[in-house]
C-alpha atoms as a PDB file:
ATOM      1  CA  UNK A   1       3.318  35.370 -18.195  1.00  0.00           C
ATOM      2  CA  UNK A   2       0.492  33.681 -19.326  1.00  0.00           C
ATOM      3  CA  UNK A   3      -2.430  32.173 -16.400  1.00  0.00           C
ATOM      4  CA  UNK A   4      -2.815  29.974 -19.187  1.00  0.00           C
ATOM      5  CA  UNK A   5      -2.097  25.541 -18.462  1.00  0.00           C
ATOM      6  CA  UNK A   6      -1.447  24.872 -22.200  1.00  0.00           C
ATOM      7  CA  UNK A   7       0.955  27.884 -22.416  1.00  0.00           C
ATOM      8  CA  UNK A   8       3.259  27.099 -19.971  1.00  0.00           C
ATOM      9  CA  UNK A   9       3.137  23.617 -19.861  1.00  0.00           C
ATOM     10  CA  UNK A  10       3.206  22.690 -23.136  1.00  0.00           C
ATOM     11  CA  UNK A  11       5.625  25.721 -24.676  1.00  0.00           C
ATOM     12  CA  UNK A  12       5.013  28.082 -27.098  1.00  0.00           C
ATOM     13  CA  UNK A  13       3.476  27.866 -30.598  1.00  0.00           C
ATOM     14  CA  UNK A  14       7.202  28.597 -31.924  1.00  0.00           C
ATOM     15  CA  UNK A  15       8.940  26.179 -30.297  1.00  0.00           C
ATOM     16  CA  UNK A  16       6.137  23.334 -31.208  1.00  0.00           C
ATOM     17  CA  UNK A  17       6.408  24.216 -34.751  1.00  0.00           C
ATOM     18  CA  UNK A  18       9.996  23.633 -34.752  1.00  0.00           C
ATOM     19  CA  UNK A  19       9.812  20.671 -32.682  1.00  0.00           C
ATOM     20  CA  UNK A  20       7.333  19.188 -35.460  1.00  0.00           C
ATOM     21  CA  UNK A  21       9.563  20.855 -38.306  1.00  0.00           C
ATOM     22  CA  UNK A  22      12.409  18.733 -37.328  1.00  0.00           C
ATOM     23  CA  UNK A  23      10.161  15.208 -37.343  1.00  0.00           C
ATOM     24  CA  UNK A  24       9.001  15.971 -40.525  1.00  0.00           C
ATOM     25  CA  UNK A  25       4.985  17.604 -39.729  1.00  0.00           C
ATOM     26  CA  UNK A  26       3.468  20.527 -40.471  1.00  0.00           C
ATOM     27  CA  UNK A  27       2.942  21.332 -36.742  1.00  0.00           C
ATOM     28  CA  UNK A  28       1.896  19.394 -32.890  1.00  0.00           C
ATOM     29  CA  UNK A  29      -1.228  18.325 -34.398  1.00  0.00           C
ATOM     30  CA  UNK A  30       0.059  16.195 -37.141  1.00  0.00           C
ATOM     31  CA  UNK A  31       2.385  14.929 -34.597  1.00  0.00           C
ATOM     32  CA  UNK A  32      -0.519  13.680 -32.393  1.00  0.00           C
ATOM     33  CA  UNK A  33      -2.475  11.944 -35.295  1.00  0.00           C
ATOM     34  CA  UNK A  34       0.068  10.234 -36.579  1.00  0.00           C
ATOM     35  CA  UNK A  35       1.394   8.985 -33.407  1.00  0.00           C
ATOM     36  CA  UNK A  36      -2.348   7.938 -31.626  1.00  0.00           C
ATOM     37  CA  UNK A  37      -4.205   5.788 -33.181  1.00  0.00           C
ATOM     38  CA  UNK A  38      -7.785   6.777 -34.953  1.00  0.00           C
ATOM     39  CA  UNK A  39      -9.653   4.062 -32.280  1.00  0.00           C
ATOM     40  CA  UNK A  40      -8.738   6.561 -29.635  1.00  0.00           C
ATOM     41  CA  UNK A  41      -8.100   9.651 -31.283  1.00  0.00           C
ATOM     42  CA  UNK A  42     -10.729  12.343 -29.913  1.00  0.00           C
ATOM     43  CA  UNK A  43     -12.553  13.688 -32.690  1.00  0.00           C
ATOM     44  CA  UNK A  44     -11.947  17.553 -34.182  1.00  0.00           C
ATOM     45  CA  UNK A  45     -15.905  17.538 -33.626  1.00  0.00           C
ATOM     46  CA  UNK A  46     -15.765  16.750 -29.963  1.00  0.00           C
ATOM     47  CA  UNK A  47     -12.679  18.940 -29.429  1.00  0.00           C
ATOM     48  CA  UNK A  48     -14.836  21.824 -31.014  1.00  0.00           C
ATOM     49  CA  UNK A  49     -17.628  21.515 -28.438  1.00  0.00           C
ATOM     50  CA  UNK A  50     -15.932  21.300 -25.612  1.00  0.00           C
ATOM     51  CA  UNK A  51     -15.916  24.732 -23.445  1.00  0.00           C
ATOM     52  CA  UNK A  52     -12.978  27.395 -23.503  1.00  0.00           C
ATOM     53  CA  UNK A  53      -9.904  26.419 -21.489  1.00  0.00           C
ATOM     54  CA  UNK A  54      -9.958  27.711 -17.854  1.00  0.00           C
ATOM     55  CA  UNK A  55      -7.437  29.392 -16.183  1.00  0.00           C
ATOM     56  CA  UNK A  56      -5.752  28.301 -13.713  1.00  0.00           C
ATOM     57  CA  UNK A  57      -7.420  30.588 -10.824  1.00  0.00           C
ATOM     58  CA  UNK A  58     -10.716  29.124 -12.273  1.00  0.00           C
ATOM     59  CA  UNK A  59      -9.955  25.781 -12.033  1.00  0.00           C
ATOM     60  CA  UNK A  60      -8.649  25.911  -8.448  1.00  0.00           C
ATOM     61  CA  UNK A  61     -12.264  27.397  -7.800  1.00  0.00           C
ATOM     62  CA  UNK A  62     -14.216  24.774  -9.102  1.00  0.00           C
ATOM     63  CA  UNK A  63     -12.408  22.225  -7.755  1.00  0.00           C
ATOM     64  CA  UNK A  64     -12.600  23.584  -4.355  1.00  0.00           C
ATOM     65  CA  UNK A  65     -16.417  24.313  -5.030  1.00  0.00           C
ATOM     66  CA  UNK A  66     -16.720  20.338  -5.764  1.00  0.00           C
ATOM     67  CA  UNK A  67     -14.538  19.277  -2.589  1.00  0.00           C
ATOM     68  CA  UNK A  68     -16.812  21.686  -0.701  1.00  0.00           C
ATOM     69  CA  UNK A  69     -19.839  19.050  -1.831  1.00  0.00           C
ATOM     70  CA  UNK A  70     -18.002  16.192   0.022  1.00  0.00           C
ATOM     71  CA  UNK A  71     -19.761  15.294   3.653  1.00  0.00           C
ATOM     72  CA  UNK A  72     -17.365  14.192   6.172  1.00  0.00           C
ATOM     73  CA  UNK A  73     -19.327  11.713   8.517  1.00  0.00           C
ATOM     74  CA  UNK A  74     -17.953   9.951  11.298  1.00  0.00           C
ATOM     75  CA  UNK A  75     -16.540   6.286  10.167  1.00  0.00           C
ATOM     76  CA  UNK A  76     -18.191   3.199  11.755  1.00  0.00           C
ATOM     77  CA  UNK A  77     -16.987   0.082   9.402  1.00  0.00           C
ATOM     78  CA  UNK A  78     -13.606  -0.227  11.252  1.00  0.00           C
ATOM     79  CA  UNK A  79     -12.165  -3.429   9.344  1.00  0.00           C
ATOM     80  CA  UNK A  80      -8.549  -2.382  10.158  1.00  0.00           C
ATOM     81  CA  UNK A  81      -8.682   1.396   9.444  1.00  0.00           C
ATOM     82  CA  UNK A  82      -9.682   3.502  12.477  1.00  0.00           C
ATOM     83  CA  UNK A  83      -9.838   7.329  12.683  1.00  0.00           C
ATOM     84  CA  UNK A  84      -7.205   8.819  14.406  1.00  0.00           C
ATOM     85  CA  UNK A  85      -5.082  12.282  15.679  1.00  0.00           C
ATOM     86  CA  UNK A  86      -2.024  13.418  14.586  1.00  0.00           C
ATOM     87  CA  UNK A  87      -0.498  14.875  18.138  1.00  0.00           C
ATOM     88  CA  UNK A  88       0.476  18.808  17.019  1.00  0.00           C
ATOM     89  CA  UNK A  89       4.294  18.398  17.937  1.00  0.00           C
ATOM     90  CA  UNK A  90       4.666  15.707  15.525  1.00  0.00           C
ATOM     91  CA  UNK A  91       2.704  17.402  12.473  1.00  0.00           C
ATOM     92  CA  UNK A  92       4.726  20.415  13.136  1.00  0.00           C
ATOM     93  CA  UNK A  93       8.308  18.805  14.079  1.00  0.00           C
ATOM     94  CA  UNK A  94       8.092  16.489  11.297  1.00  0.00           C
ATOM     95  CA  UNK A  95       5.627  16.932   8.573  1.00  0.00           C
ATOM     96  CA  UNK A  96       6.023  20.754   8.602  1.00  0.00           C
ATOM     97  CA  UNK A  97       9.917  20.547   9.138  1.00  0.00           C
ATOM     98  CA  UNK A  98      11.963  21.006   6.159  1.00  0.00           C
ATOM     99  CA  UNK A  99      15.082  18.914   8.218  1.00  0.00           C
ATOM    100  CA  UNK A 100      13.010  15.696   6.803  1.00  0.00           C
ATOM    101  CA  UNK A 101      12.263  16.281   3.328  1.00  0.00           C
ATOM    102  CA  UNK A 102      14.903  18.430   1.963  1.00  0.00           C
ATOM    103  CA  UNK A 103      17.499  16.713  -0.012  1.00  0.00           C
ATOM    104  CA  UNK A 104      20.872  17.523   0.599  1.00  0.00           C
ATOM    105  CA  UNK A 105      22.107  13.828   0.456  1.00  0.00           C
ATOM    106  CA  UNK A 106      25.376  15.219  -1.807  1.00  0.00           C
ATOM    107  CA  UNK A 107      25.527  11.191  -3.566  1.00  0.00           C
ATOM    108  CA  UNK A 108      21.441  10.778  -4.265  1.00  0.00           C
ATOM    109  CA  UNK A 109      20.237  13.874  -4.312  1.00  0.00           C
ATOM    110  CA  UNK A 110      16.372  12.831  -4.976  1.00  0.00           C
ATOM    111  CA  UNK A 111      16.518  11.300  -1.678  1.00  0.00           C
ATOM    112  CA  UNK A 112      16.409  13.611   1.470  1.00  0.00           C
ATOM    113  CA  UNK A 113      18.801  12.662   4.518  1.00  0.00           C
ATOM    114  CA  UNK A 114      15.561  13.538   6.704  1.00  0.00           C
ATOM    115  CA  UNK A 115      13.912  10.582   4.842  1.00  0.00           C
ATOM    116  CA  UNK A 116      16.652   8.373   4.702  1.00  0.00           C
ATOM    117  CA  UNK A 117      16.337   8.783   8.898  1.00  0.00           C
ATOM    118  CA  UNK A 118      12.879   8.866   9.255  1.00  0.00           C
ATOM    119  CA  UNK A 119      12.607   5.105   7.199  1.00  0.00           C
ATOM    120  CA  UNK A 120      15.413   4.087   9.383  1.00  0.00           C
ATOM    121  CA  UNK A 121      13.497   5.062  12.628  1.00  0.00           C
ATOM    122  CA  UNK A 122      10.340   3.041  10.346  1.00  0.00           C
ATOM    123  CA  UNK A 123      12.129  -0.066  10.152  1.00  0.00           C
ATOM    124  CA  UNK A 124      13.762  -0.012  13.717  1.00  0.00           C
ATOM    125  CA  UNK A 125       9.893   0.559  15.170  1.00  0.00           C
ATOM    126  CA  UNK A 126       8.880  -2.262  13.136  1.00  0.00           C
ATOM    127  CA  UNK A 127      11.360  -4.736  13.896  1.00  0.00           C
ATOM    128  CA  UNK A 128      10.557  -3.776  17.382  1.00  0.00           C
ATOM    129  CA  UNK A 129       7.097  -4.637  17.855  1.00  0.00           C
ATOM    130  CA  UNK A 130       7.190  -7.617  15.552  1.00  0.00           C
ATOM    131  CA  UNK A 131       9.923  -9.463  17.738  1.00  0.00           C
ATOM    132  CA  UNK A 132      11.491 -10.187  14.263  1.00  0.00           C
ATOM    133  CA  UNK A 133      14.952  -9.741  12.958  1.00  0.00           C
ATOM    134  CA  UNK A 134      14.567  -7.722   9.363  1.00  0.00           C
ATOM    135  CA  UNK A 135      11.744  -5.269   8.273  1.00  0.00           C
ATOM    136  CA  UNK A 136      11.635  -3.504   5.121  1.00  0.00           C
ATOM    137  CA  UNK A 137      10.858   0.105   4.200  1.00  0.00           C
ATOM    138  CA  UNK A 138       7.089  -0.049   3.837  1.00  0.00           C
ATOM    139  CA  UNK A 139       4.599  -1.457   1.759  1.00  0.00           C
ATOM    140  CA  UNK A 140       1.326  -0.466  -0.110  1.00  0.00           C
ATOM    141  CA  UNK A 141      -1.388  -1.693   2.337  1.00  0.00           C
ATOM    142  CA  UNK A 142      -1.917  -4.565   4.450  1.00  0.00           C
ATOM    143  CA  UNK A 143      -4.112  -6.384   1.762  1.00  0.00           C
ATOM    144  CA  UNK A 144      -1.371  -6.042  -0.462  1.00  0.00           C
ATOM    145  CA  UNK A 145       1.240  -7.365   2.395  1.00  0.00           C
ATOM    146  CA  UNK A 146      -0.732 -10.105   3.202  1.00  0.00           C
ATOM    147  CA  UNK A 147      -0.145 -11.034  -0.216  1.00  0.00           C
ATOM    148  CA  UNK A 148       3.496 -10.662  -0.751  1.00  0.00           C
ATOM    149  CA  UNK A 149       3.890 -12.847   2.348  1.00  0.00           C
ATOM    150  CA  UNK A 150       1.657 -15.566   1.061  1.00  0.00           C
ATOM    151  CA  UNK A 151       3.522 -15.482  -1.981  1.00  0.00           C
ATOM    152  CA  UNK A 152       6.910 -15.156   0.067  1.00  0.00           C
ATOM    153  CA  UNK A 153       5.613 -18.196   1.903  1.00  0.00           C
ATOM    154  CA  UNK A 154       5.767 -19.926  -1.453  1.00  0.00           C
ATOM    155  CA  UNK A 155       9.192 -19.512  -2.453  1.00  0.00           C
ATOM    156  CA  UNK A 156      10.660 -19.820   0.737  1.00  0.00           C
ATOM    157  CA  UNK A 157       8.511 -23.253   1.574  1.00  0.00           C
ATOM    158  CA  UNK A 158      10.268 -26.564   1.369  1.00  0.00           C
ATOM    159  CA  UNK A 159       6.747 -27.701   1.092  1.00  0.00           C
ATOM    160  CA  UNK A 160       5.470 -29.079  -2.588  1.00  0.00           C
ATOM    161  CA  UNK A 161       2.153 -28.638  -1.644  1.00  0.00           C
ATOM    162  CA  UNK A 162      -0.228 -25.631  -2.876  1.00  0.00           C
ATOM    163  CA  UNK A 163      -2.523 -25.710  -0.463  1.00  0.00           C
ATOM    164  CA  UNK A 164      -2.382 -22.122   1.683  1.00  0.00           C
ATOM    165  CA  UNK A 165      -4.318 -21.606   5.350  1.00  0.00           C
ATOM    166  CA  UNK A 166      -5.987 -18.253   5.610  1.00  0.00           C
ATOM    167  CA  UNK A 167      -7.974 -17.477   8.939  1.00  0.00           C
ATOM    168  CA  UNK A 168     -11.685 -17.054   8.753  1.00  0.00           C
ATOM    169  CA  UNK A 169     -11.224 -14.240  11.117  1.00  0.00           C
ATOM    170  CA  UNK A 170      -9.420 -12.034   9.022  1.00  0.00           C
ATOM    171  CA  UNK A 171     -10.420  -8.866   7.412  1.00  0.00           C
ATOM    172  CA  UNK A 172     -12.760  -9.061   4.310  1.00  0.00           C
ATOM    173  CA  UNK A 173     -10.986  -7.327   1.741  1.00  0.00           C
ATOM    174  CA  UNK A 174      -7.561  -9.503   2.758  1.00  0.00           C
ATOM    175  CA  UNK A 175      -9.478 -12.292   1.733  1.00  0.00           C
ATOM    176  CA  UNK A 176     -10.317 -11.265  -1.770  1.00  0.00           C
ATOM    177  CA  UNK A 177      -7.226  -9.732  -2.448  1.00  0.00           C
ATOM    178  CA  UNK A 178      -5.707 -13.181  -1.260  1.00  0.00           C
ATOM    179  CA  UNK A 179      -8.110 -15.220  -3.764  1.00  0.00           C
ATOM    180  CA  UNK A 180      -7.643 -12.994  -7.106  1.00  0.00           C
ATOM    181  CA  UNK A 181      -4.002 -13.519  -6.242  1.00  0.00           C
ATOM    182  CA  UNK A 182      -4.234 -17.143  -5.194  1.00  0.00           C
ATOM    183  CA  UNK A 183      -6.087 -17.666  -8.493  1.00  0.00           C
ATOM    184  CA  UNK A 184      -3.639 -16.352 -10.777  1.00  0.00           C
ATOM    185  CA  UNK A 185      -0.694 -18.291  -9.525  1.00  0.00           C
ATOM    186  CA  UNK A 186      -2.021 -21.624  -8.674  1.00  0.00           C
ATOM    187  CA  UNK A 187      -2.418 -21.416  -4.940  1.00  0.00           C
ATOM    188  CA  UNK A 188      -5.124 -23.253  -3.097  1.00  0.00           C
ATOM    189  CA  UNK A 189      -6.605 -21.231  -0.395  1.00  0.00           C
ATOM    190  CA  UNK A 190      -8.550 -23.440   2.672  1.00  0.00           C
ATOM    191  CA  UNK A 191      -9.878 -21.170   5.246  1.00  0.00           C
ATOM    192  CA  UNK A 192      -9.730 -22.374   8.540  1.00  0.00           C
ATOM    193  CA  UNK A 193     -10.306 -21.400  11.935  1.00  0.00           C
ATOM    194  CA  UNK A 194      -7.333 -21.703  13.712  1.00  0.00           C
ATOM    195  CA  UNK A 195      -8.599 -20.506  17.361  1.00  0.00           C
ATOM    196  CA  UNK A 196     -11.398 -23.227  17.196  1.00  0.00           C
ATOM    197  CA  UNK A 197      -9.724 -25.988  15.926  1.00  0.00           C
ATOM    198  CA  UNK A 198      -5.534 -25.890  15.359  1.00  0.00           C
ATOM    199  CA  UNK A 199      -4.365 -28.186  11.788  1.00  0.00           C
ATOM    200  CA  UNK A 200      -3.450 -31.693  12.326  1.00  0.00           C
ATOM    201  CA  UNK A 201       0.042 -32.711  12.828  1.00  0.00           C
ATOM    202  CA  UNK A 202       0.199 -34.814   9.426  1.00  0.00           C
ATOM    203  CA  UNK A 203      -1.358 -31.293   7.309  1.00  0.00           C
ATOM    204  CA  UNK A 204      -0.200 -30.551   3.636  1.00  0.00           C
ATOM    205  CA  UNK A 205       0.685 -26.927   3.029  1.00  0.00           C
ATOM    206  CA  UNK A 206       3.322 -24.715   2.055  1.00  0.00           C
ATOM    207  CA  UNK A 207       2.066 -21.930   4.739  1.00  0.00           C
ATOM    208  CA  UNK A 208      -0.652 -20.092   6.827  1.00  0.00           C
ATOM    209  CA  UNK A 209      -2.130 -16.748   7.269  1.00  0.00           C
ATOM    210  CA  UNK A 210      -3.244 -15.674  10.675  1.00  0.00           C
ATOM    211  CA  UNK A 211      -5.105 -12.472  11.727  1.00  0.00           C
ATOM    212  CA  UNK A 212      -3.675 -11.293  15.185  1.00  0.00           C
ATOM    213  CA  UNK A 213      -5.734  -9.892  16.699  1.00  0.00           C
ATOM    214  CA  UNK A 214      -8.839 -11.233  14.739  1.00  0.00           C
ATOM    215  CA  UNK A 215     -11.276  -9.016  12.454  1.00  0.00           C
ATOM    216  CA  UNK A 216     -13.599  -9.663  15.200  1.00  0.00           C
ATOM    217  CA  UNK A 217     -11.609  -8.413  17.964  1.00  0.00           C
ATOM    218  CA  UNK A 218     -10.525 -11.939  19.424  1.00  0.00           C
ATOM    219  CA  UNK A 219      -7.219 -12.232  20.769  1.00  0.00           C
ATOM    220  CA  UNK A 220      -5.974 -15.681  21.142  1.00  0.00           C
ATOM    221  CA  UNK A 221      -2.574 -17.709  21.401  1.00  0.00           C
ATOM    222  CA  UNK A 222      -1.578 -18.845  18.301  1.00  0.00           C
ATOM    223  CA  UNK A 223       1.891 -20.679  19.434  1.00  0.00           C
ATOM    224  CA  UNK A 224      -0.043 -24.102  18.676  1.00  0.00           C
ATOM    225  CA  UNK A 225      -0.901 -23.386  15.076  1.00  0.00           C
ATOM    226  CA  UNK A 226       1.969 -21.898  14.034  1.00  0.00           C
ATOM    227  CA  UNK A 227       3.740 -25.059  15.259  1.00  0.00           C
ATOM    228  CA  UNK A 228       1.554 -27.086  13.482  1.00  0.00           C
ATOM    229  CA  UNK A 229       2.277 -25.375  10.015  1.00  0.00           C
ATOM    230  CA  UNK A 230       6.048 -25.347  10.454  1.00  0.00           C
ATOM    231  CA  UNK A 231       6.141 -28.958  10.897  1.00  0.00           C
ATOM    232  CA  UNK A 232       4.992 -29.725   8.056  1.00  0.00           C
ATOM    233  CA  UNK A 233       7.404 -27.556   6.124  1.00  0.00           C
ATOM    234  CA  UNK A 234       5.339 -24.075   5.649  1.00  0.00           C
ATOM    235  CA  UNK A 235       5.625 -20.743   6.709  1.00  0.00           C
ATOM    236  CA  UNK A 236       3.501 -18.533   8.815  1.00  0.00           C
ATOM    237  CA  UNK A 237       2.665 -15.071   7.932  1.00  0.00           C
ATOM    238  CA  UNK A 238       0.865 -12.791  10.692  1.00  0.00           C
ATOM    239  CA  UNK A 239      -0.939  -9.871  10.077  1.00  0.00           C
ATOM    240  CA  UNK A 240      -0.649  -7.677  13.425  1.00  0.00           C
ATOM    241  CA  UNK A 241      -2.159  -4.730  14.417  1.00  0.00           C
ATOM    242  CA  UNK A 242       1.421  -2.350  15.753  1.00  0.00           C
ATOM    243  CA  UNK A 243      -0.389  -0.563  17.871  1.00  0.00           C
ATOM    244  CA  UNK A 244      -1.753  -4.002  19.687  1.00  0.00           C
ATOM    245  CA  UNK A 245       1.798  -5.468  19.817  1.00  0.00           C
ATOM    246  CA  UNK A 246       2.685  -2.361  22.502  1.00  0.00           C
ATOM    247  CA  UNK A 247       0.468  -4.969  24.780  1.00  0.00           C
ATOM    248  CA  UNK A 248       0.685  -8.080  23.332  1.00  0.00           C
ATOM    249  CA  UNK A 249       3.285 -10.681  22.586  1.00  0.00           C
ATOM    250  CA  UNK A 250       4.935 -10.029  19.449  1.00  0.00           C
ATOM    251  CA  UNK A 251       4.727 -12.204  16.450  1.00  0.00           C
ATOM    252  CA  UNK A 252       8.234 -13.419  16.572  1.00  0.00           C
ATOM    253  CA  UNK A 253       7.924 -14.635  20.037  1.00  0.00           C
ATOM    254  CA  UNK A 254       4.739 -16.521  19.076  1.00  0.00           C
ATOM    255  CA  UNK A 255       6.973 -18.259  16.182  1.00  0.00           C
ATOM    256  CA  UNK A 256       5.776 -16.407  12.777  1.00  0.00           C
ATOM    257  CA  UNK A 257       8.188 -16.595  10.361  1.00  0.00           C
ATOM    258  CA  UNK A 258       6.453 -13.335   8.763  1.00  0.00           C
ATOM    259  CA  UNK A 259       4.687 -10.643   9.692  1.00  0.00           C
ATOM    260  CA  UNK A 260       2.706  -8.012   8.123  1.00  0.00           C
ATOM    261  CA  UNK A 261       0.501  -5.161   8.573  1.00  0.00           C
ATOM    262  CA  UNK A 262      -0.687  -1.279   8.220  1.00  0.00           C
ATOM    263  CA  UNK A 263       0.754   1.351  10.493  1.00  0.00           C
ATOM    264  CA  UNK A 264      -2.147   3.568   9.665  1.00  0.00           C
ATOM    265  CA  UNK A 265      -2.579   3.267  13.457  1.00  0.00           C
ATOM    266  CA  UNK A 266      -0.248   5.791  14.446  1.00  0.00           C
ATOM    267  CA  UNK A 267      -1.690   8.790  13.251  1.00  0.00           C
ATOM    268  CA  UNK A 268      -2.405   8.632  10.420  1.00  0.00           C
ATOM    269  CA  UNK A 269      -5.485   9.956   8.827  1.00  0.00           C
ATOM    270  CA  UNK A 270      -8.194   7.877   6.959  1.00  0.00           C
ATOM    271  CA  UNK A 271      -7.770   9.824   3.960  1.00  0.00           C
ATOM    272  CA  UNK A 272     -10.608   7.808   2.594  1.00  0.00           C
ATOM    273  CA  UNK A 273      -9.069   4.413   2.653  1.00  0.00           C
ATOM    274  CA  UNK A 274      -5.598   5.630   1.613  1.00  0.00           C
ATOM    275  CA  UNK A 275      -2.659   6.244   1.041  1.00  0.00           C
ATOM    276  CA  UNK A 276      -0.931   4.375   4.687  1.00  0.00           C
ATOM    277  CA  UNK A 277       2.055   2.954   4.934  1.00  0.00           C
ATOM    278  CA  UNK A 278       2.399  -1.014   5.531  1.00  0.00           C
ATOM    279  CA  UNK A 279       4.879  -3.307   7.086  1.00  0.00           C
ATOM    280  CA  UNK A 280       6.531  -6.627   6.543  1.00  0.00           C
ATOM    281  CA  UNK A 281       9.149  -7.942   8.995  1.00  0.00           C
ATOM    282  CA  UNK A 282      10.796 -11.288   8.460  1.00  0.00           C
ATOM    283  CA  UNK A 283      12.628 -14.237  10.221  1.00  0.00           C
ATOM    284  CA  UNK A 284      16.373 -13.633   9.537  1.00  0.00           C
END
């Protein structure tokens, strides 16, 4: 067997000839130029220069010789992601347990019964601690959550209005996501700080994003706001920290209509800003 990538990923020089026989080419490269286009065709010249192909024992080394490079300092931005520790029973009960990720589901086969339970338990813990009636079976990030509710907010709205409330105490990068998003669908973003001063009962909008707690730590009631929004026809979405909502009141009993977040809380790593699961429960 060949330690070789291009040997036994790409198949043997005999089987590529008569693979480019049957299209009508001499051979693989006369497949590839006259299937990419010049503009981004690498030239013969560069191709030439290039070093001799590693194997595949010498590519694991310098790749681990690069990671070796990285320096792992201790984390002090915060801004929803916070370093945490994965309790031993669970890494090895779970993560390390072939009962959750081997697939043996006889109808779907490329989806393990172990994860069809463990998304089950996901959406059951969710539902849970939002107070709310449906969650779903994760999302990208919390940023990107925030986002799907806003636009949720929109269809769901009886509300003709565009005008959308964020809170000036949520986290940064929720904010820009929010406004590149906001900008390519037509939505009018007013930031507004709901603990200091709640919207008027006459406000125009089809819905409101609150951070619970705030980026800056502040925990206030919300009840009053929310209100406020719904009466004029919009929707609330609430971005809540899980791991808070063990303590405090959930966003369903508060009145949210959505609610959204990360549940990077519960163990798992930073992994330098990703991948963690989100959330996004919903009013029934």
């Amino acid at each position: 067997m060949s330690d070789a990538f291009r040997s036994r990923h790409i198949g043997t020089a005999g089987d590529s000839a008569r693979l480019a026989q049957a299209l009508g080419y001499a051979d693989a490269d006369a497949v590839v130029r006259a299937a990419v286009p010049v503009a981004i065709l690498t030239p013969r010249e560069t191709l030439a220069a290039l070093p001799s192909a590693a194997t595949e024992q010498e590519t694991l080394a310098e790749l681990r010789g690069l990671a070796a490079r990285n320096r792992v300092l201790r984390p002090m931005i915060g801004l929803g992601y916070y370093d945490t520790n994965t309790p031993s029973v669970i890494a090895r009960n779970v993560f390390e347990n072939p009962s959750w990720y081997t697939a043996y589901t006889p109808y779907q086969p490329e989806i393990s019964q172990g994860r069809l339970e463990a998304l089950i338990n996901f959406q059951t813990m969710v539902a849970d601690l939002t107070g709310l009636d449906t969650a779903n079976a994760s999302m990208l990030d919390e940023s990107t959550a925030v986002v799907e509710g806003m636009l949720l907010a929109r269809r769901a709205s009886k509300s003709r209005s565009t005008v959308f409330l964020v809170d000036a105490d949520a986290l940064p990068q929720t904010k820009s996501l929010l406004a590149h998003r906001a900008a390519a669908v037509g939505i009018d973003l007013h930031e507004t700080s709901f603990d200091q001063s709640p919207p008027p009962a006459d406000i125009d909008v089809f819905g409101a994003f609150i951070q619970y707690p705030g980026a800056s730590g502040r925990v206030w009631d919300p009840t009053e706001a929310i209100a406020a929004v719904q009466a004029a026809g919009g929707k609330v979405v609430v971005a809540a920290d899980l791991l808070a909502l063990t303590l405090l009141r959930s966003p369903g009993s508060l009145g949210a209509d959505v609610a959204v977040g990360t549940t990077q809380r519960f163990g798992v790593p930073l992994g330098f800003g990703g991948p963690h699961a989100g959330y996004m429960a919903v009013r029934a």
